[in-house]
PDB file of N, CA and C in Angstrom:
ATOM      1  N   UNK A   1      80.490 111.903 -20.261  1.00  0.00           N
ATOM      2  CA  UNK A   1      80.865 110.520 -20.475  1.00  0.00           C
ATOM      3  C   UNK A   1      82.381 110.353 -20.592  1.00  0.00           C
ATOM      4  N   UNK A   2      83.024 111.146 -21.315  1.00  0.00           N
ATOM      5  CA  UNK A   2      84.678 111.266 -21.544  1.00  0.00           C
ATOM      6  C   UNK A   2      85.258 111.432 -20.023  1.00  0.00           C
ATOM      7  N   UNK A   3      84.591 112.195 -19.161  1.00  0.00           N
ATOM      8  CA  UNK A   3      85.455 112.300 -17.536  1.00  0.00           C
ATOM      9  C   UNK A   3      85.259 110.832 -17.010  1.00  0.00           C
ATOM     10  N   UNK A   4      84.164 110.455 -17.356  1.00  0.00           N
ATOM     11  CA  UNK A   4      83.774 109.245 -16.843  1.00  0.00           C
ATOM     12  C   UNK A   4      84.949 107.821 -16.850  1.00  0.00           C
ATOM     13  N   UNK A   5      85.026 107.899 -17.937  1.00  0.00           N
ATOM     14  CA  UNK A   5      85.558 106.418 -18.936  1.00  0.00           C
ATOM     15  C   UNK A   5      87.490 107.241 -18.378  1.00  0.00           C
ATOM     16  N   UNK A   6      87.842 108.444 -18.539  1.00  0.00           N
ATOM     17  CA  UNK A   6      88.986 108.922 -17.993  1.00  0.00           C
ATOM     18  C   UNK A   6      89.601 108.482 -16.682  1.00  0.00           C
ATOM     19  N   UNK A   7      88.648 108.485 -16.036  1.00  0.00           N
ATOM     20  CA  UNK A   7      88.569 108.606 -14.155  1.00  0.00           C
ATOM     21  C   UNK A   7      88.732 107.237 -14.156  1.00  0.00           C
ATOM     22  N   UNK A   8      87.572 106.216 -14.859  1.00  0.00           N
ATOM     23  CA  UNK A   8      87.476 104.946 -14.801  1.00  0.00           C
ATOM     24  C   UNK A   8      89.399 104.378 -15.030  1.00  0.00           C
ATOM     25  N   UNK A   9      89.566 104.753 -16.758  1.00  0.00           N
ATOM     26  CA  UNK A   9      91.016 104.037 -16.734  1.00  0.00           C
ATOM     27  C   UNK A   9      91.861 104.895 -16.013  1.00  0.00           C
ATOM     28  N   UNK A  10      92.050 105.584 -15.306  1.00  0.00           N
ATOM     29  CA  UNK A  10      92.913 106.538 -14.492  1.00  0.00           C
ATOM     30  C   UNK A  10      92.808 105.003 -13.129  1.00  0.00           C
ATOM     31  N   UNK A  11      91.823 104.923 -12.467  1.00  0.00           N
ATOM     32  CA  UNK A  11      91.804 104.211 -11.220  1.00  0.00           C
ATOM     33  C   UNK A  11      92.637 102.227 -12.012  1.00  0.00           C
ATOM     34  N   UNK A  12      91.952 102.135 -13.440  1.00  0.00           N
ATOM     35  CA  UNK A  12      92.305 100.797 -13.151  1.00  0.00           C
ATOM     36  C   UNK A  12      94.090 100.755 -13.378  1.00  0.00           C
ATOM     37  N   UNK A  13      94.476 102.039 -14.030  1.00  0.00           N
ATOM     38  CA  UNK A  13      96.137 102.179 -14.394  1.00  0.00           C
ATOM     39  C   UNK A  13      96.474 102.219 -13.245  1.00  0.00           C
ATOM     40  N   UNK A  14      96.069 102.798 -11.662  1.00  0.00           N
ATOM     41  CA  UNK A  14      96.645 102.408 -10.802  1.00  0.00           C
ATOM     42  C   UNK A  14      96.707 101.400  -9.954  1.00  0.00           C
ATOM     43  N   UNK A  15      95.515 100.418 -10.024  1.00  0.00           N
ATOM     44  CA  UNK A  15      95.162  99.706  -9.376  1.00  0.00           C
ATOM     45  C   UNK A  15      96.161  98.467  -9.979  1.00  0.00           C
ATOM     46  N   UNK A  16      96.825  98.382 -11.656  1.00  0.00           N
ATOM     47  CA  UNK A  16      97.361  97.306 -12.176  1.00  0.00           C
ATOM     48  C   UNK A  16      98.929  98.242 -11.719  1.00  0.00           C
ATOM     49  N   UNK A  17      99.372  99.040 -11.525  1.00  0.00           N
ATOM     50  CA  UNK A  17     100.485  99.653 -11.448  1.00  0.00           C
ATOM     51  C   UNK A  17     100.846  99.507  -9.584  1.00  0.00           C
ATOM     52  N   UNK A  18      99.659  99.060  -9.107  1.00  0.00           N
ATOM     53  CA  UNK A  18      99.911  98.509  -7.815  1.00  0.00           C
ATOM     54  C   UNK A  18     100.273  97.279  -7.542  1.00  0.00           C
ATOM     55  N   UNK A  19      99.901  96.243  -8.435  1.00  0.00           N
ATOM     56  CA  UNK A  19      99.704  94.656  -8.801  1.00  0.00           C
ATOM     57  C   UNK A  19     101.405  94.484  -8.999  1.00  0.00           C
ATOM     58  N   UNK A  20     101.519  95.636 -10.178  1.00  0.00           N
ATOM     59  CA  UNK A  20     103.001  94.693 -10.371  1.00  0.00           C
ATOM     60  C   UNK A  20     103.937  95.028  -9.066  1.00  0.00           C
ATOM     61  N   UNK A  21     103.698  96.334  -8.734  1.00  0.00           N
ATOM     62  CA  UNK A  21     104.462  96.645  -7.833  1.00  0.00           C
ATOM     63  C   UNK A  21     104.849  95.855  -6.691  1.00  0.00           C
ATOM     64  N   UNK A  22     103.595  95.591  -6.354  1.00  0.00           N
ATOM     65  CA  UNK A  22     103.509  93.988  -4.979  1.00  0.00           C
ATOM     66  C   UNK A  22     104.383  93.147  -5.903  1.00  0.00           C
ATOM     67  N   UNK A  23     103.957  92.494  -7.032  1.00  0.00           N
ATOM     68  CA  UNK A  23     104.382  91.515  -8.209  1.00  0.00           C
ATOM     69  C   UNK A  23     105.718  91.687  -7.742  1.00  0.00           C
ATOM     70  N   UNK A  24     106.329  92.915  -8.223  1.00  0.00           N
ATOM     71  CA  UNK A  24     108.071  92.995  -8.733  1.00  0.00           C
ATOM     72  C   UNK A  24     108.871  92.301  -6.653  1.00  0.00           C
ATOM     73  N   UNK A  25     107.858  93.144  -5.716  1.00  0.00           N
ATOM     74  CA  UNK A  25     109.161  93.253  -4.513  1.00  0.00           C
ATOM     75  C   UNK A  25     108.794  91.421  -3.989  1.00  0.00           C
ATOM     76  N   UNK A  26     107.782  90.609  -4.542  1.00  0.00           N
ATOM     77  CA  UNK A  26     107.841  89.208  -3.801  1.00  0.00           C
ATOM     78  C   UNK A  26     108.761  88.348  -4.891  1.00  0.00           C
ATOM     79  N   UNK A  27     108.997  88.910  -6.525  1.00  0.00           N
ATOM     80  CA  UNK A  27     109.666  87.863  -7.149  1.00  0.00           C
ATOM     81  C   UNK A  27     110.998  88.667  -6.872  1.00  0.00           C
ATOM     82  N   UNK A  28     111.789  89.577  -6.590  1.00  0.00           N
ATOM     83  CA  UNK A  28     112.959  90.070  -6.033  1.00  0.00           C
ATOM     84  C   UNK A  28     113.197  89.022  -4.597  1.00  0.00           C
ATOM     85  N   UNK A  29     112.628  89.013  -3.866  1.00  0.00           N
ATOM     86  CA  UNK A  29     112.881  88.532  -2.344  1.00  0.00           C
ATOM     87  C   UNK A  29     112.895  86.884  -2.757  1.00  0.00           C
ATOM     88  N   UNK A  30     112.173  86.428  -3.706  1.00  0.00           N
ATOM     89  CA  UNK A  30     112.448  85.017  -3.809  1.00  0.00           C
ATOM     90  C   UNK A  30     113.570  84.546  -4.774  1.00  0.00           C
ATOM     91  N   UNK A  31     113.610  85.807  -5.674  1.00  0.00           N
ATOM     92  CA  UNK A  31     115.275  85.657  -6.896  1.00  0.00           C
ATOM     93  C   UNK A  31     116.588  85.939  -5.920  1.00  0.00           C
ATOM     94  N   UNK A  32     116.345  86.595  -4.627  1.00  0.00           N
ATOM     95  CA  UNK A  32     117.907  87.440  -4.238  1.00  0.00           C
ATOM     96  C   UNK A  32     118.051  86.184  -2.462  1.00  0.00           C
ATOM     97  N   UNK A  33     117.179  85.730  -2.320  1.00  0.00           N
ATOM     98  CA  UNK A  33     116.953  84.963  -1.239  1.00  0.00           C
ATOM     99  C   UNK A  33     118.237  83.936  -0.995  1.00  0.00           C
ATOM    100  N   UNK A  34     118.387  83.278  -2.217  1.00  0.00           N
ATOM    101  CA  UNK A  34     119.621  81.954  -2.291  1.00  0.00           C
ATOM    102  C   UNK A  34     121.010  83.042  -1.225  1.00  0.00           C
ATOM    103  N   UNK A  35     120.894  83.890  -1.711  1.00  0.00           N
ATOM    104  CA  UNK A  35     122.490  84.821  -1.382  1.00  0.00           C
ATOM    105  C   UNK A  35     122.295  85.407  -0.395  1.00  0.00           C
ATOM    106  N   UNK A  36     121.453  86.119   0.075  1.00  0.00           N
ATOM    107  CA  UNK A  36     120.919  86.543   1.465  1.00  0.00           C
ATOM    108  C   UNK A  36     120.804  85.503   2.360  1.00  0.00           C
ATOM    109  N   UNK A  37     120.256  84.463   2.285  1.00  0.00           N
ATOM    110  CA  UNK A  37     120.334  83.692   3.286  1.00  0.00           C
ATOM    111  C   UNK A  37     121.478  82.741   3.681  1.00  0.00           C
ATOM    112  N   UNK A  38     122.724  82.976   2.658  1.00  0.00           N
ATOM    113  CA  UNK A  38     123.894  82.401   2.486  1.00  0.00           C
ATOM    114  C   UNK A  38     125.008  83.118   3.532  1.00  0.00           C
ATOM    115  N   UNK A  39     124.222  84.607   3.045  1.00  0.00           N
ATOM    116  CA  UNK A  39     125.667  85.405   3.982  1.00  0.00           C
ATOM    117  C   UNK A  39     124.866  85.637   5.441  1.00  0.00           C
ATOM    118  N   UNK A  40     123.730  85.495   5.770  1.00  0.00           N
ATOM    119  CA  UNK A  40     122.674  85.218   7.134  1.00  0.00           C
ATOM    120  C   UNK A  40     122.822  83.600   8.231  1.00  0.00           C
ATOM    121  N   UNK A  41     123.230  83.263   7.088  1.00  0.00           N
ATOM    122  CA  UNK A  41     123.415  81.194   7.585  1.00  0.00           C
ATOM    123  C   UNK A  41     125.600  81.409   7.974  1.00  0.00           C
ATOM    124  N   UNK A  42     125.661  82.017   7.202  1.00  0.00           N
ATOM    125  CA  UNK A  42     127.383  82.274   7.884  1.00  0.00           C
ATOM    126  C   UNK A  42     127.479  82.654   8.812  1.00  0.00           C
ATOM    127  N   UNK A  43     126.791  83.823   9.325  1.00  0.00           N
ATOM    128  CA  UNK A  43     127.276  84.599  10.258  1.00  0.00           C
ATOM    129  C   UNK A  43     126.713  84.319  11.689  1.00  0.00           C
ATOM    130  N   UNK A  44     126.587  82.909  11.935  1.00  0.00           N
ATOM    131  CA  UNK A  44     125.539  81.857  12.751  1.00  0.00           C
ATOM    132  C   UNK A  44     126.785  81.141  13.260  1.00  0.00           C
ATOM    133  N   UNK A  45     127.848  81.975  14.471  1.00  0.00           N
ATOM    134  CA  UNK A  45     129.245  80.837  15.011  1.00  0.00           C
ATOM    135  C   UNK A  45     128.766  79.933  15.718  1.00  0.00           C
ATOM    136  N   UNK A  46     129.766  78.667  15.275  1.00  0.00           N
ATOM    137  CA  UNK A  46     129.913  77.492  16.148  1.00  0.00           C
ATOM    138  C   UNK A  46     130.146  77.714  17.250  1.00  0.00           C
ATOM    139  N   UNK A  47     128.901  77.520  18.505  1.00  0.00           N
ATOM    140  CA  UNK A  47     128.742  77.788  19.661  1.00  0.00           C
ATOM    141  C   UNK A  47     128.879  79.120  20.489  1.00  0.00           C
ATOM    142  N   UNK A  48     127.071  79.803  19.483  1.00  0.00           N
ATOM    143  CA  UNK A  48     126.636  80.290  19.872  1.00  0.00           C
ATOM    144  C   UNK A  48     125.856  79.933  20.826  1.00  0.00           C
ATOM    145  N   UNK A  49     125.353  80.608  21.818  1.00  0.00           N
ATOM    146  CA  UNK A  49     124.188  80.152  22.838  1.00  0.00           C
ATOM    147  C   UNK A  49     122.794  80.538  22.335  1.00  0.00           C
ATOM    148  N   UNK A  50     121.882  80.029  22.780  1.00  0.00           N
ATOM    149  CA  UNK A  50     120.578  79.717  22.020  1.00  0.00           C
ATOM    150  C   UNK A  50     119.824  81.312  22.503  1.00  0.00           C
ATOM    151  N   UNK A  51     120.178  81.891  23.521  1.00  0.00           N
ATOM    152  CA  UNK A  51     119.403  83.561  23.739  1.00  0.00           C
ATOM    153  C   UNK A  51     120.078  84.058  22.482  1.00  0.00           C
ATOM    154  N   UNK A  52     121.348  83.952  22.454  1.00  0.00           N
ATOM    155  CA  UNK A  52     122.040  85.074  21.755  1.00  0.00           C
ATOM    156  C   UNK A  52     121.219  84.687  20.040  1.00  0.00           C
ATOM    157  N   UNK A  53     120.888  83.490  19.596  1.00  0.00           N
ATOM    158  CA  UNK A  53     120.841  82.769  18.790  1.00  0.00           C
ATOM    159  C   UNK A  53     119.199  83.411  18.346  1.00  0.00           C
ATOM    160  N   UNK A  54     118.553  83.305  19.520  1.00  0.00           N
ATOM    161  CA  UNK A  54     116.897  84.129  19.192  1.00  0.00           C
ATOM    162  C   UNK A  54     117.567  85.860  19.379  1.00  0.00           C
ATOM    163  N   UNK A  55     118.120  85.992  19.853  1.00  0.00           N
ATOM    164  CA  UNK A  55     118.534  87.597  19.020  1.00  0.00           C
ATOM    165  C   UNK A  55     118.705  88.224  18.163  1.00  0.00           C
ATOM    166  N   UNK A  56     119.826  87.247  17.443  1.00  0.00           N
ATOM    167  CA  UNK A  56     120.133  86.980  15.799  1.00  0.00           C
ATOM    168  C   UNK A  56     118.880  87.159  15.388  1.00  0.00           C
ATOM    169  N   UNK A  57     117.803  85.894  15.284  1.00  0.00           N
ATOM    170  CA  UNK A  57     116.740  85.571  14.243  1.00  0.00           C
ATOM    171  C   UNK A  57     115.686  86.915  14.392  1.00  0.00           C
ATOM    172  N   UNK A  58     115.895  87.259  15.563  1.00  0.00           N
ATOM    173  CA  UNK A  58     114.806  88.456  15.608  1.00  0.00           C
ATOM    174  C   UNK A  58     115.455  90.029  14.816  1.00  0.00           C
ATOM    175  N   UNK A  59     116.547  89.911  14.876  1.00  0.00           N
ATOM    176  CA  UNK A  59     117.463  90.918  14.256  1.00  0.00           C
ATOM    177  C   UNK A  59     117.186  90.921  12.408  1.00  0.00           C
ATOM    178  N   UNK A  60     117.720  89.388  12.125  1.00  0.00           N
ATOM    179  CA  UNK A  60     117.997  89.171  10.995  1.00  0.00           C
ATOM    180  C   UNK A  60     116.495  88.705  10.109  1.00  0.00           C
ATOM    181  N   UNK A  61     115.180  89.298  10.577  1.00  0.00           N
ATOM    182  CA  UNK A  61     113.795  88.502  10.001  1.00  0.00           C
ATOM    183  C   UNK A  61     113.830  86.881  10.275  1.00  0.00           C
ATOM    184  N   UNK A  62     113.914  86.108  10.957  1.00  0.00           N
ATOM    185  CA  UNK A  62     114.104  84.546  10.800  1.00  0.00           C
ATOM    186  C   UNK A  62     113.275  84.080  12.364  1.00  0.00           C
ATOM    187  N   UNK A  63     113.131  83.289  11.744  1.00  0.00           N
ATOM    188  CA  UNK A  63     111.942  82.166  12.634  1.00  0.00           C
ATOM    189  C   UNK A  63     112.605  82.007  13.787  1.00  0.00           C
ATOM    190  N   UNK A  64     112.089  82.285  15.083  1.00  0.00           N
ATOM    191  CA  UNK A  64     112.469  82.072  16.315  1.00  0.00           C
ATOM    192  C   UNK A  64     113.270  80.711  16.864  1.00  0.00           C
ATOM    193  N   UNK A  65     114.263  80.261  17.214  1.00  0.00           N
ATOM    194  CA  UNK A  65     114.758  79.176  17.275  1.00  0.00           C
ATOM    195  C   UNK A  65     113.933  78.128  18.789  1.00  0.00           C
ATOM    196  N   UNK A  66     113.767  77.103  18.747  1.00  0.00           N
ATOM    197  CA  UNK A  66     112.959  76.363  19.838  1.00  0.00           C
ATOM    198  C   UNK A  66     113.780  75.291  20.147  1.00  0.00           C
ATOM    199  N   UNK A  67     114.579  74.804  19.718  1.00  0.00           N
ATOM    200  CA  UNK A  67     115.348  73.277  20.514  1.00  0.00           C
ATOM    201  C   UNK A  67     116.541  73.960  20.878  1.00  0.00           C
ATOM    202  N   UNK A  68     116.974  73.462  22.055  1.00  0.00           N
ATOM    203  CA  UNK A  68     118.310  73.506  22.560  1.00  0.00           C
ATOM    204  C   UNK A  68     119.065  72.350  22.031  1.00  0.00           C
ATOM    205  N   UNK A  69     118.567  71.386  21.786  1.00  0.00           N
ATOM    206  CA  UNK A  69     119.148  69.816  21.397  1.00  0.00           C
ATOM    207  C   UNK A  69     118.764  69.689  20.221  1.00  0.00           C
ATOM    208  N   UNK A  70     119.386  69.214  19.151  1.00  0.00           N
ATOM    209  CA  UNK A  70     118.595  68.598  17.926  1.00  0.00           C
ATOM    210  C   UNK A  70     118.787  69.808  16.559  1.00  0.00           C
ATOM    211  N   UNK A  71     117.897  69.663  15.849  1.00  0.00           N
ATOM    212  CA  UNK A  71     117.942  70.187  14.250  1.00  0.00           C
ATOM    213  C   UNK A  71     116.521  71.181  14.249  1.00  0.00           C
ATOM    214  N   UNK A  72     116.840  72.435  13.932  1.00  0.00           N
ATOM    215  CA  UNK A  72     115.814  73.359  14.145  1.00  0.00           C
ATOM    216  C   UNK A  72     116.420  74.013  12.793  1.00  0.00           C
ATOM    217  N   UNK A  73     114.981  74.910  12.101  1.00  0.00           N
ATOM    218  CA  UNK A  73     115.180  75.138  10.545  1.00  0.00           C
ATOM    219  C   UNK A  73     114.908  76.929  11.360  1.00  0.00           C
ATOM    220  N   UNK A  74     115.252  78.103  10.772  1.00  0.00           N
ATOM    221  CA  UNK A  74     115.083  79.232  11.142  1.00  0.00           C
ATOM    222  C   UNK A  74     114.694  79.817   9.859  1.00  0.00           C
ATOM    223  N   UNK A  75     113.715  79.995   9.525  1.00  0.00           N
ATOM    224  CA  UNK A  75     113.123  79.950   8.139  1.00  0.00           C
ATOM    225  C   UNK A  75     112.945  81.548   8.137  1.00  0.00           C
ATOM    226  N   UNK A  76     113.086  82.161   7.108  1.00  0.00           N
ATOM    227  CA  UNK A  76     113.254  83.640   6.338  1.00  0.00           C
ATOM    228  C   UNK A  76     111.432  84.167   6.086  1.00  0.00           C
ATOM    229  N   UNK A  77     111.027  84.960   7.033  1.00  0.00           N
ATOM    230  CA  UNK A  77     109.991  85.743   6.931  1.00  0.00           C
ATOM    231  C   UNK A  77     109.349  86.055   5.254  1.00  0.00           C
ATOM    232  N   UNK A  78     110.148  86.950   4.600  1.00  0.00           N
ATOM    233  CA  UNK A  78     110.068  87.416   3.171  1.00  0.00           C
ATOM    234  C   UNK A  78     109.871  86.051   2.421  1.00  0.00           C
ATOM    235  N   UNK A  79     110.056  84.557   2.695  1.00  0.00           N
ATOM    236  CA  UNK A  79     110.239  83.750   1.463  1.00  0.00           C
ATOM    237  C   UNK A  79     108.902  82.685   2.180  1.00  0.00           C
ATOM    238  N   UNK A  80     108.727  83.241   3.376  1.00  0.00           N
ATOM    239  CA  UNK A  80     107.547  82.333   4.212  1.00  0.00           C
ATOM    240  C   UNK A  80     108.625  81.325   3.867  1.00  0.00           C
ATOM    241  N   UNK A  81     109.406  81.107   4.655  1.00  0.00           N
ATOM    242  CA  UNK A  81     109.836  79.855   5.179  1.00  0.00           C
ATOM    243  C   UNK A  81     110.861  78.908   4.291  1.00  0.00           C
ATOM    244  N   UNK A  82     110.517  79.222   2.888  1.00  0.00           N
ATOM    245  CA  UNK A  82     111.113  78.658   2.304  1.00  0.00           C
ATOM    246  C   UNK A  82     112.870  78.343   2.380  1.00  0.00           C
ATOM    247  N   UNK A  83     113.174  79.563   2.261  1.00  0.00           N
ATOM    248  CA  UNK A  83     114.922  79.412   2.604  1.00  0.00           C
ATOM    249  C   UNK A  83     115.614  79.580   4.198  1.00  0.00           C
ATOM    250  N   UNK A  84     116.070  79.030   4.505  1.00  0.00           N
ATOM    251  CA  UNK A  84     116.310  79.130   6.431  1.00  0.00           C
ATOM    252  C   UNK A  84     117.224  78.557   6.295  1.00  0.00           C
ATOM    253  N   UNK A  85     117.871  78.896   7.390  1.00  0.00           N
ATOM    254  CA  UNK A  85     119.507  78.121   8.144  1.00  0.00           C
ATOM    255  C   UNK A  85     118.996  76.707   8.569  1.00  0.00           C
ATOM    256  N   UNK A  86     119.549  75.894   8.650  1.00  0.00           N
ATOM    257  CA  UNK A  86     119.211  75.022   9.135  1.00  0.00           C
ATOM    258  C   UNK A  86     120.537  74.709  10.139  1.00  0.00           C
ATOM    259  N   UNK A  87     119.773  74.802  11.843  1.00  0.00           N
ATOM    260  CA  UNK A  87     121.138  74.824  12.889  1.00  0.00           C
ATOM    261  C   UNK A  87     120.707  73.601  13.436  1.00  0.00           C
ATOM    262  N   UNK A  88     121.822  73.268  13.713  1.00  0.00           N
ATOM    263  CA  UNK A  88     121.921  72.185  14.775  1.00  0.00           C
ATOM    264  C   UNK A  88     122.749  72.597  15.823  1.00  0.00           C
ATOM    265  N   UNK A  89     121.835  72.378  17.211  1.00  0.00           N
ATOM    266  CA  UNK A  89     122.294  72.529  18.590  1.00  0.00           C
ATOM    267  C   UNK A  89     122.194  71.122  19.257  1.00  0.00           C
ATOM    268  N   UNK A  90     123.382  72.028  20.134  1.00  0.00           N
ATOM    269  CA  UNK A  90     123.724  70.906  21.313  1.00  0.00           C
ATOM    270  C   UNK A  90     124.480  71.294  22.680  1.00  0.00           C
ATOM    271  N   UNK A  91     123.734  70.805  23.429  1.00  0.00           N
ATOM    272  CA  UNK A  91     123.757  71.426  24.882  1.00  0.00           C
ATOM    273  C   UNK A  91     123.050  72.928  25.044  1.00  0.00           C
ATOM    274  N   UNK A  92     122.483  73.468  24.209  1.00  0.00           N
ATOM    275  CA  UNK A  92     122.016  74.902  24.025  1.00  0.00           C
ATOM    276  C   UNK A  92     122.899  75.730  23.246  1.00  0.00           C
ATOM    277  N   UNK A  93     124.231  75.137  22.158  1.00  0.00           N
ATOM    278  CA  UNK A  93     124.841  75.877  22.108  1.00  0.00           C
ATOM    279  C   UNK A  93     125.078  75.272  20.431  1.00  0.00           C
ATOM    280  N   UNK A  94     125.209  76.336  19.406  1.00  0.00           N
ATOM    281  CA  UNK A  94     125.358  76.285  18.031  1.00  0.00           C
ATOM    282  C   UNK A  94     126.310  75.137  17.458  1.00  0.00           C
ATOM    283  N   UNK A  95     126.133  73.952  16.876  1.00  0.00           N
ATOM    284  CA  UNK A  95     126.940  73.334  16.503  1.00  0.00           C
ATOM    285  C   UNK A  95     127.200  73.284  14.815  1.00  0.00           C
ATOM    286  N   UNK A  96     126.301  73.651  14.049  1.00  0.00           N
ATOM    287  CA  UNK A  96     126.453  73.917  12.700  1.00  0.00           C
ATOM    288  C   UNK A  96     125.449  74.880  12.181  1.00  0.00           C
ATOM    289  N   UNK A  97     125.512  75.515  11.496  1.00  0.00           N
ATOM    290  CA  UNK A  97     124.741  76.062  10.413  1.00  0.00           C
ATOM    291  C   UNK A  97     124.739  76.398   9.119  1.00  0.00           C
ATOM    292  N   UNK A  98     123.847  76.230   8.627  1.00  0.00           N
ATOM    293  CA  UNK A  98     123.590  75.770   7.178  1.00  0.00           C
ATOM    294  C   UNK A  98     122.953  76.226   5.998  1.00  0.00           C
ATOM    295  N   UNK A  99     122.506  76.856   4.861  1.00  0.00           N
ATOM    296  CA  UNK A  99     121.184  77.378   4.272  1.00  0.00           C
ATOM    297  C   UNK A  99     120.692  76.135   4.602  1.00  0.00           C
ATOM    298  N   UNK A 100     119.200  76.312   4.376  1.00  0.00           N
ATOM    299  CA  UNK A 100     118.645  75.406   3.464  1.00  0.00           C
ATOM    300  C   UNK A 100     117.347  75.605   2.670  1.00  0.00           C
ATOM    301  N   UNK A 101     116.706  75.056   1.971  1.00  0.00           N
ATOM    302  CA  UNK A 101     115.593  74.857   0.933  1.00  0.00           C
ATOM    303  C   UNK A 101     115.050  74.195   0.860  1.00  0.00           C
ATOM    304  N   UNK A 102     113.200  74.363   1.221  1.00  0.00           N
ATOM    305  CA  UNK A 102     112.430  73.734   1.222  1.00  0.00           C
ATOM    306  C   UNK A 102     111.780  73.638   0.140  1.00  0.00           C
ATOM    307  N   UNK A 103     111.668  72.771  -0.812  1.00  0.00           N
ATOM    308  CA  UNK A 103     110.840  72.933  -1.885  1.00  0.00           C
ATOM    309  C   UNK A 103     109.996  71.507  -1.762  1.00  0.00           C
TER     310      UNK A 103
END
């Protein structure tokens, strides 16, 4: 009975020592996100071209870019979306970029 009840809290100490572990690396990626996506949204030049631009996002984890014209959000994989550049193109080519935050 003692190997039993041993083995038993042996599996649930790892199974909760797995929990936080997931726990600790999604509240890190959503605490360190504001600043990561600050120095990720900089390095986005005014008139870039829109290939080079889906290069970046595929490089840097970020949402594939789709308008050549207009306001497109490139949202951060790790935060599901929440924090992203927010670019604006024109003619196919980078005219601002921005963080931003969806809440």
């Amino acid at each position: 009975m003692n190997r039993l009840l041993k083995r038993i809290g042996l599996t649930l100490g790892a199974i909760v020592a797995f929990l936080v572990l997931i726990s600790a690396y999604g509240i890190y990626g959503f605490a360190t996100a504001r600043e990561r996506m600050d120095k990720v949204c900089a390095q986005i030049p005014v008139g870039m071209s829109i290939d080079d631009l889906r290069n970046f996002s595929a490089a840097n984890g970020l949402l594939k870019p789709h308008l050549e014209n207009g306001t497109d959000y490139l949202g951060e994989g790790r935060t599901m979306g929440r924090h992203s550049c927010k670019v604006v193109m024109e003619a196919g080519k980078v005219k601002s970029s921005v963080r931003n935050f969806m809440d």
